[in-house]
Protein backbone atom coordinates (compact mmCIF):
# COMPACT_ATOMS: atom_id res chain seq x y z
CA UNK A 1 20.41 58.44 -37.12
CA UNK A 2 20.20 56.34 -33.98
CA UNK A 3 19.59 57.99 -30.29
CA UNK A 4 23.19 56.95 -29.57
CA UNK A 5 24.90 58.45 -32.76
CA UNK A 6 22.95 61.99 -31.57
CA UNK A 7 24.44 61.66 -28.34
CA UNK A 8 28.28 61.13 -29.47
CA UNK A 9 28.64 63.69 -32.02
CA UNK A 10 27.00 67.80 -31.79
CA UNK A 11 24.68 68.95 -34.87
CA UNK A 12 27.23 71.97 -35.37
CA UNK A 13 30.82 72.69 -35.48
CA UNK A 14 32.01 73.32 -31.63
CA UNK A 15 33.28 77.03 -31.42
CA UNK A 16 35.23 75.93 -28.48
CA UNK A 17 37.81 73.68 -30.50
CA UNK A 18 40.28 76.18 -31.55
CA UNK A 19 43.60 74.53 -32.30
CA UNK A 20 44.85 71.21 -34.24
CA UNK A 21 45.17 69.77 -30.83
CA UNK A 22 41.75 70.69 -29.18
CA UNK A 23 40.32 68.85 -32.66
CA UNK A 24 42.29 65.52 -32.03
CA UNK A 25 41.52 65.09 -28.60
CA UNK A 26 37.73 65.81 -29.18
CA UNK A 27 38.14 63.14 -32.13
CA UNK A 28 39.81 60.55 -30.29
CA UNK A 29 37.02 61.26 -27.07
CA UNK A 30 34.12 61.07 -30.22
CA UNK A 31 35.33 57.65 -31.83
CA UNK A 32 35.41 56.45 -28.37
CA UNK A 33 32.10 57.11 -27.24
CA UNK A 34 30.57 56.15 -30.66
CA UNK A 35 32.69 52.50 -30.53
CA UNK A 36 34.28 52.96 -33.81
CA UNK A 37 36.52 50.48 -35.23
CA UNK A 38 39.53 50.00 -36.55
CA UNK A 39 42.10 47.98 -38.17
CA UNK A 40 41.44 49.94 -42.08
CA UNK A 41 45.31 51.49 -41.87
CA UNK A 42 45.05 52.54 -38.33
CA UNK A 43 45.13 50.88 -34.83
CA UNK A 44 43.39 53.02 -32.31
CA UNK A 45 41.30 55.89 -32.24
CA UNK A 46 44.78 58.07 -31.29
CA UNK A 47 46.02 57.15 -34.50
CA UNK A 48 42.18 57.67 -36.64
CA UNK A 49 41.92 60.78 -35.27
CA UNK A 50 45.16 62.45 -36.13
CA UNK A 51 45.33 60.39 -39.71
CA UNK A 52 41.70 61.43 -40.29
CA UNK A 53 42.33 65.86 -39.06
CA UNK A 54 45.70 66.07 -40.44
CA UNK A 55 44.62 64.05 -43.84
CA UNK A 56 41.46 66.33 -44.11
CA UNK A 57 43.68 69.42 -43.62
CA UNK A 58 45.94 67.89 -46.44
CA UNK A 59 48.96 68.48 -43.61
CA UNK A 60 51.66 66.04 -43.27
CA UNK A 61 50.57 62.71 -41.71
CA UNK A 62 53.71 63.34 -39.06
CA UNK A 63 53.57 66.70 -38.20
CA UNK A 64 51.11 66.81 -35.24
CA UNK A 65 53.70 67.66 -32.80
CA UNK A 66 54.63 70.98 -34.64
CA UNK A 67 50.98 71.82 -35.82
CA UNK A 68 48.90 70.67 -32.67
CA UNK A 69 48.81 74.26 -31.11
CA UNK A 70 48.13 75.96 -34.83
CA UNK A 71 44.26 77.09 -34.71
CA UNK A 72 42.27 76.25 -37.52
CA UNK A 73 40.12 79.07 -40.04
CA UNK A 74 36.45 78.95 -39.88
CA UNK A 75 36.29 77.11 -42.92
CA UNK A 76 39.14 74.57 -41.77
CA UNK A 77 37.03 73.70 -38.81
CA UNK A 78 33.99 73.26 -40.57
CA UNK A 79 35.65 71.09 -43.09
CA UNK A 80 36.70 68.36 -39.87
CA UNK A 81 33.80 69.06 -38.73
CA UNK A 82 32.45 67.04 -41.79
CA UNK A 83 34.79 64.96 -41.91
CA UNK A 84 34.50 63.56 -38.42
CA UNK A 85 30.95 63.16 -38.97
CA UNK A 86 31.35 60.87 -41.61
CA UNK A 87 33.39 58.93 -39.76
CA UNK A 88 31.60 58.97 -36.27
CA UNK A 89 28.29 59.28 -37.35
CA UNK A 90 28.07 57.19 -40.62
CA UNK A 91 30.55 54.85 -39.52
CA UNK A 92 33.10 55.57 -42.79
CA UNK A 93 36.46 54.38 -42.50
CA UNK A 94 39.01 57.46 -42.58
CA UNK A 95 40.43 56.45 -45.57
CA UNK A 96 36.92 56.86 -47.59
CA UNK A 97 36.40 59.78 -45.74
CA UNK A 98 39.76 61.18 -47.37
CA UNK A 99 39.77 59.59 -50.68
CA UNK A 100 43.61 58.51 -49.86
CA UNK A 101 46.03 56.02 -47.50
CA UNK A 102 49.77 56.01 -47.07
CA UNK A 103 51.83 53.29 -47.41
CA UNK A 104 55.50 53.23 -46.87
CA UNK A 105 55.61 56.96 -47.13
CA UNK A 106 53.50 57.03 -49.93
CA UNK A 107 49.79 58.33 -50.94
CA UNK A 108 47.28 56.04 -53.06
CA UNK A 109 43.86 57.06 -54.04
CA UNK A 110 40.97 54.78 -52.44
CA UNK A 111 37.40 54.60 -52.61
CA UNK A 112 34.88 51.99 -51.90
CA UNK A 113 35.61 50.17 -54.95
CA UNK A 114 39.12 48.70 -53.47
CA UNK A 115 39.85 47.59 -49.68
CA UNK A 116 41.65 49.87 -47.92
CA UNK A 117 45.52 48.63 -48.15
CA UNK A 118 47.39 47.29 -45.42
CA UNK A 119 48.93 44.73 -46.01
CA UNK A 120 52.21 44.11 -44.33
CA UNK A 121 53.75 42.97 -47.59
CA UNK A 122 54.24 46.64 -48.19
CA UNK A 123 56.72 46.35 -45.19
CA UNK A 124 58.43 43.57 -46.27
CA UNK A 125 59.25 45.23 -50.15
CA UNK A 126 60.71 48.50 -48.77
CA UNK A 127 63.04 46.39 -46.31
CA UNK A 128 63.88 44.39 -48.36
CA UNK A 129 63.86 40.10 -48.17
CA UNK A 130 67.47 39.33 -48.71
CA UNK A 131 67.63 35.91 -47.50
CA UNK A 132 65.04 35.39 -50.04
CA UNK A 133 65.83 37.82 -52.85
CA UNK A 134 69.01 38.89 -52.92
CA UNK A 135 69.87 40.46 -56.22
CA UNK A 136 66.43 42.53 -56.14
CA UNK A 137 68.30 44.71 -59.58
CA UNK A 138 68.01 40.65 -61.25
CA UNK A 139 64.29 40.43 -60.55
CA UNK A 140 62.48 40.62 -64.34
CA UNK A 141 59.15 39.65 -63.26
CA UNK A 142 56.50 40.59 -60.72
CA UNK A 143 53.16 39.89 -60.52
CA UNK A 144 50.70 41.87 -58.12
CA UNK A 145 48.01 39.29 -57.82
CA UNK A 146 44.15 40.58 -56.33
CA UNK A 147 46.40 44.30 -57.32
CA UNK A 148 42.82 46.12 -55.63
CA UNK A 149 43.99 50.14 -54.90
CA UNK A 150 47.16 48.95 -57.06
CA UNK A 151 49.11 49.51 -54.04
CA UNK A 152 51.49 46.61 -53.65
CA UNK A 153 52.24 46.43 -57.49
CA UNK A 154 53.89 49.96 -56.69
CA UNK A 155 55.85 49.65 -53.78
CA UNK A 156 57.11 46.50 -55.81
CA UNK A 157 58.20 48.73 -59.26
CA UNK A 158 59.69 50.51 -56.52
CA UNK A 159 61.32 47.61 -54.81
CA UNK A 160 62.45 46.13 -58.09
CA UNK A 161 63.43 49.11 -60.22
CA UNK A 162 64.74 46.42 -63.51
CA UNK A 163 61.14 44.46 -63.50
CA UNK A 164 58.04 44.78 -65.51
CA UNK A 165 55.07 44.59 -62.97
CA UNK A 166 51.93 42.86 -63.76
CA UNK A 167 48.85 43.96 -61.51
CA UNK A 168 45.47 41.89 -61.65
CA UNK A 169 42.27 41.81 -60.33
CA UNK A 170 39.14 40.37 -60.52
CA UNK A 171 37.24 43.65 -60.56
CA UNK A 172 37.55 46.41 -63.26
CA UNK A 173 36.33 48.94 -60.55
CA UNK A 174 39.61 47.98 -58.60
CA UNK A 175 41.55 47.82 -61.73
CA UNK A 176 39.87 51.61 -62.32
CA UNK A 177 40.98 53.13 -59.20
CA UNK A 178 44.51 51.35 -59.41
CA UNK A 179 45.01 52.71 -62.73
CA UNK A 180 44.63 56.14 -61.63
CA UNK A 181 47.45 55.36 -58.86
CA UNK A 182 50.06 53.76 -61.25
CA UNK A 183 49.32 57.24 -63.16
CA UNK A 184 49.99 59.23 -60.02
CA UNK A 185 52.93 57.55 -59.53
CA UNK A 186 54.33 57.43 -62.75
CA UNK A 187 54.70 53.82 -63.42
CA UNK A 188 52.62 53.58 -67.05
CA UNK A 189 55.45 51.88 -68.73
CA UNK A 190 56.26 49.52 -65.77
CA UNK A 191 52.75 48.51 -64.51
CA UNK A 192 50.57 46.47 -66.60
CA UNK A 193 46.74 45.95 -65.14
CA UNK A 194 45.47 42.63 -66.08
CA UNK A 195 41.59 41.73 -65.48
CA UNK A 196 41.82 38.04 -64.80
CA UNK A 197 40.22 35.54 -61.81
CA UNK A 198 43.77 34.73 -59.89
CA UNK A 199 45.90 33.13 -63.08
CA UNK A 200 43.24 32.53 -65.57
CA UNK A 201 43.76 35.85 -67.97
CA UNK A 202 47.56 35.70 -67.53
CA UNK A 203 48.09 32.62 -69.95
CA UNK A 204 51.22 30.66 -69.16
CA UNK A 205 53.02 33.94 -68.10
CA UNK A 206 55.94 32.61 -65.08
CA UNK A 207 57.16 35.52 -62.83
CA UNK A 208 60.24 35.77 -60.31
CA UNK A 209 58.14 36.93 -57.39
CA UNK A 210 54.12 36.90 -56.93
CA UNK A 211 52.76 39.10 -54.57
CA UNK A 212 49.20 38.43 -53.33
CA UNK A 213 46.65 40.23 -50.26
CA UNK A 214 43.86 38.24 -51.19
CA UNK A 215 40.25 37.82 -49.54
CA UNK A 216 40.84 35.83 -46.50
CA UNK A 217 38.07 36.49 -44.70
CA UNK A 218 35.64 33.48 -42.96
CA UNK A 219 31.99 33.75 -43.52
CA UNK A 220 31.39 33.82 -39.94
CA UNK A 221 33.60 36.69 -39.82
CA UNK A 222 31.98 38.22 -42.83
CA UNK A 223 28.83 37.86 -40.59
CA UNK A 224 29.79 39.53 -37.60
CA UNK A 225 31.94 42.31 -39.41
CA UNK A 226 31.77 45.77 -38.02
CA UNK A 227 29.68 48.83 -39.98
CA UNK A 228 33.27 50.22 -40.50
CA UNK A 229 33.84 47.42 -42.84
CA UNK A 230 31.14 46.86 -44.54
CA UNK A 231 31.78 49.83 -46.80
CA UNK A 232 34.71 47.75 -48.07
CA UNK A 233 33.94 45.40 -51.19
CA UNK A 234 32.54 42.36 -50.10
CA UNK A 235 34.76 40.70 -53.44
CA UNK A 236 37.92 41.57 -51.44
CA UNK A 237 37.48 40.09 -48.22
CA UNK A 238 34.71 36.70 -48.30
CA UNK A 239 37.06 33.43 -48.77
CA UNK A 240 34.53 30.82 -47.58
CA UNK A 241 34.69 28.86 -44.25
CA UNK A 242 38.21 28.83 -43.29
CA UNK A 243 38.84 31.80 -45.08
CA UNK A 244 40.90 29.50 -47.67
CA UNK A 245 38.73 29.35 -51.20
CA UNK A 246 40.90 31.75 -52.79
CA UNK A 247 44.20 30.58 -51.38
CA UNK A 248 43.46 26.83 -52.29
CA UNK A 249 42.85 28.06 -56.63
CA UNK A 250 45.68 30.47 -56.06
CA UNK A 251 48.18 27.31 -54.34
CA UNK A 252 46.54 24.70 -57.14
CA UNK A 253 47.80 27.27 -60.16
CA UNK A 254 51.01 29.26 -58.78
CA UNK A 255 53.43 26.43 -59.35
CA UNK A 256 52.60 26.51 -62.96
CA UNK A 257 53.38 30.79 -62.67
CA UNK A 258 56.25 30.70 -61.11
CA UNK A 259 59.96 30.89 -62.65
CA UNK A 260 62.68 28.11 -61.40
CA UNK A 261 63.83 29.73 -57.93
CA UNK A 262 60.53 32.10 -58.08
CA UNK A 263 58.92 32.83 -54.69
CA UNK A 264 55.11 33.18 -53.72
CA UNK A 265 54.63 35.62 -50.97
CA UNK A 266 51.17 35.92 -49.42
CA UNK A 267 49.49 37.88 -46.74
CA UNK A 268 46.63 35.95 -44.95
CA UNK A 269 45.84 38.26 -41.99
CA UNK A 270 45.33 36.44 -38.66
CA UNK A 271 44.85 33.33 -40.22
CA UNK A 272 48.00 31.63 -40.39
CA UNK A 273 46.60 28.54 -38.22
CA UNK A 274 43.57 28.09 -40.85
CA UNK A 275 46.26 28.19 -43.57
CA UNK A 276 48.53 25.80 -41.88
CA UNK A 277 45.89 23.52 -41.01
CA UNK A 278 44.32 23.44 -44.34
CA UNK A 279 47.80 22.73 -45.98
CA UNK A 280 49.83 20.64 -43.53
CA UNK A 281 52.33 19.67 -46.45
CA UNK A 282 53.50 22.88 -47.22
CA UNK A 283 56.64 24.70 -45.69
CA UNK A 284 55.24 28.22 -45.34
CA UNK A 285 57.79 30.51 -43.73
CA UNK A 286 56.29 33.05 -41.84
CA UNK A 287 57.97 36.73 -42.43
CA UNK A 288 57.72 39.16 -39.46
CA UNK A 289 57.79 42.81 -39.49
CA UNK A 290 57.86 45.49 -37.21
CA UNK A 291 54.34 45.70 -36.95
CA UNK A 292 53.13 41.48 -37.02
CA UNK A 293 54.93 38.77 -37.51
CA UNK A 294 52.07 36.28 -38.16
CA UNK A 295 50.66 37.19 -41.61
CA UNK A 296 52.39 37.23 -44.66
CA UNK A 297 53.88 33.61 -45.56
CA UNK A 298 56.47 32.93 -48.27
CA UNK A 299 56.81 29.78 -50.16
CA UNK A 300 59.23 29.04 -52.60
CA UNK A 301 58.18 27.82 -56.22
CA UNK A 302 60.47 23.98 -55.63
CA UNK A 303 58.26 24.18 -51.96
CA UNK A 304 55.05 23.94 -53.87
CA UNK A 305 53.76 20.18 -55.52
């Protein structure tokens, strides 16, 4: 432990911090002076704080306002305690310090063998892409490509209730994990988990809509990434130079996956200039959300040579 990490976080549980309140703003003051990082499913050290307190007392991720002047047990505060410490002191994202993340209102199981979802595509299925999709009840086909926690191959069963789902990954430790979330969720008979490299254990399989969130990240990037995370598979997030290697096999296959009319929809992070620079030829339509409206690209299959 470093002199610094001693001086931002106490060796036992503060007796002063009584209520749900007095442990948030001690949080949010603890992350700051330890210059955590974020960006793993939450923005800010406001938002850390209260995912990573109310999460660890398994209390609804949007009831602080009612709770915040309930005081917490002995045993409550020395379980926060903990957790806090993990996350201050070893530098563990909140959501490995949990064991879970919430997505559109919904709870998936994570560890370190999946990134930590948060992808905007999640967004985009519970809204709904009408201009794009319009029948979503005529959608047959769905394929959750780089599927990680398993996440997006969900919201999409939920999205497109008439569809079989097809999640893959690269990794059976992701498929693992997202396995026990399409159990949780009760999608067995409409999830199938695939281990394949992008297209290559799928066969000539076409599908209506392909969903991807795969590694974009640059290898400077991947250089200068915070402790935060590097808990996070390195698999899931190194894409070369530009940050492109994976997209250019996935664009070089897709058209070949894709049903007449299908569409590709893609979340790249903050690197829609590498992506447009790398592929000037495409028409990539850039979806916004309420929360970005930079990331996540759609390209139809007749868009794609």
């Amino acid at each position: 432990m470093s002199g610094l990490q001693t001086l931002v976080f106490p060796n036992a549980v503060p007796q002063e911090l009584a209520t749900i309140g007095d442990w948030w703003r001690f949080a949010v003051s603890s992350l700051a002076r330890a210059n955590a990082q974020y960006g793993q499913g939450t923005e800010d050290a406001g938002q850390d704080a209260l995912f990573l307190i109310l999460g660890a007392l398994d209390l609804p991720l949007n009831s602080f306002e009612q709770m915040s002047a309930f005081s917490l047990t002995g045993y409550e505060r020395k379980h926060v305690f903990n957790a806090l410490r993990m996350r201050v002191v070893d530098r563990v994202p909140s959501a490995y310090v949990l064991g879970f993340v919430e997505q559109m209102g919904l709870r998936f199981a994570v560890d370190e063998r999946v990134l930590i979802p948060r992808s905007f595509i999640g967004e985009l299925l519970e809204t709904g892409l009408p201009d794009f999709i319009p029948e979503p009840d005529e959608i047959d086909a769905v394929l959750d490509l780089c599927t990680g926690s398993g996440c997006l191959a969900i919201l999409a069963a939920h999205a497109f209730p008439e569809a079989s789902i097809t999640a893959s990954d690269i990794s059976q430790d992701a498929l693992d994990v997202a396995q026990a979330n399409v159990e949780k969720h009760g999608f067995q008979r409409d999830i199938v988990l695939v281990k394949s490299d992008l297209f290559n254990g799928l066969a000539d399989r076409r599908f209506d809509v392909i969903l991807s969130n795969p590694p974009y990240v640059t290898t400077a990037s991947m250089n200068a990434l915070p402790e935060e995370f590097r808990h996070e598979p390195s698999l899931a997030l190194a894409a070369g130079e530009d940050g492109n290697d994976v997209l250019r096999r996935m664009l070089a296959a897709v058209k070949s996956h894709l049903s007449p009319g299908g569409v590709l929809i893609v979340d790249v992070g903050h690197n829609r200039t590498l992506v447009e620079d790398a592929f000037p030829s495409l028409p990539f339509m850039w979806l916004a959300t309420e929360a970005s409206d930079a990331g996540v690209f759609l390209l139809r299959a007749e868009d794609i040579a």
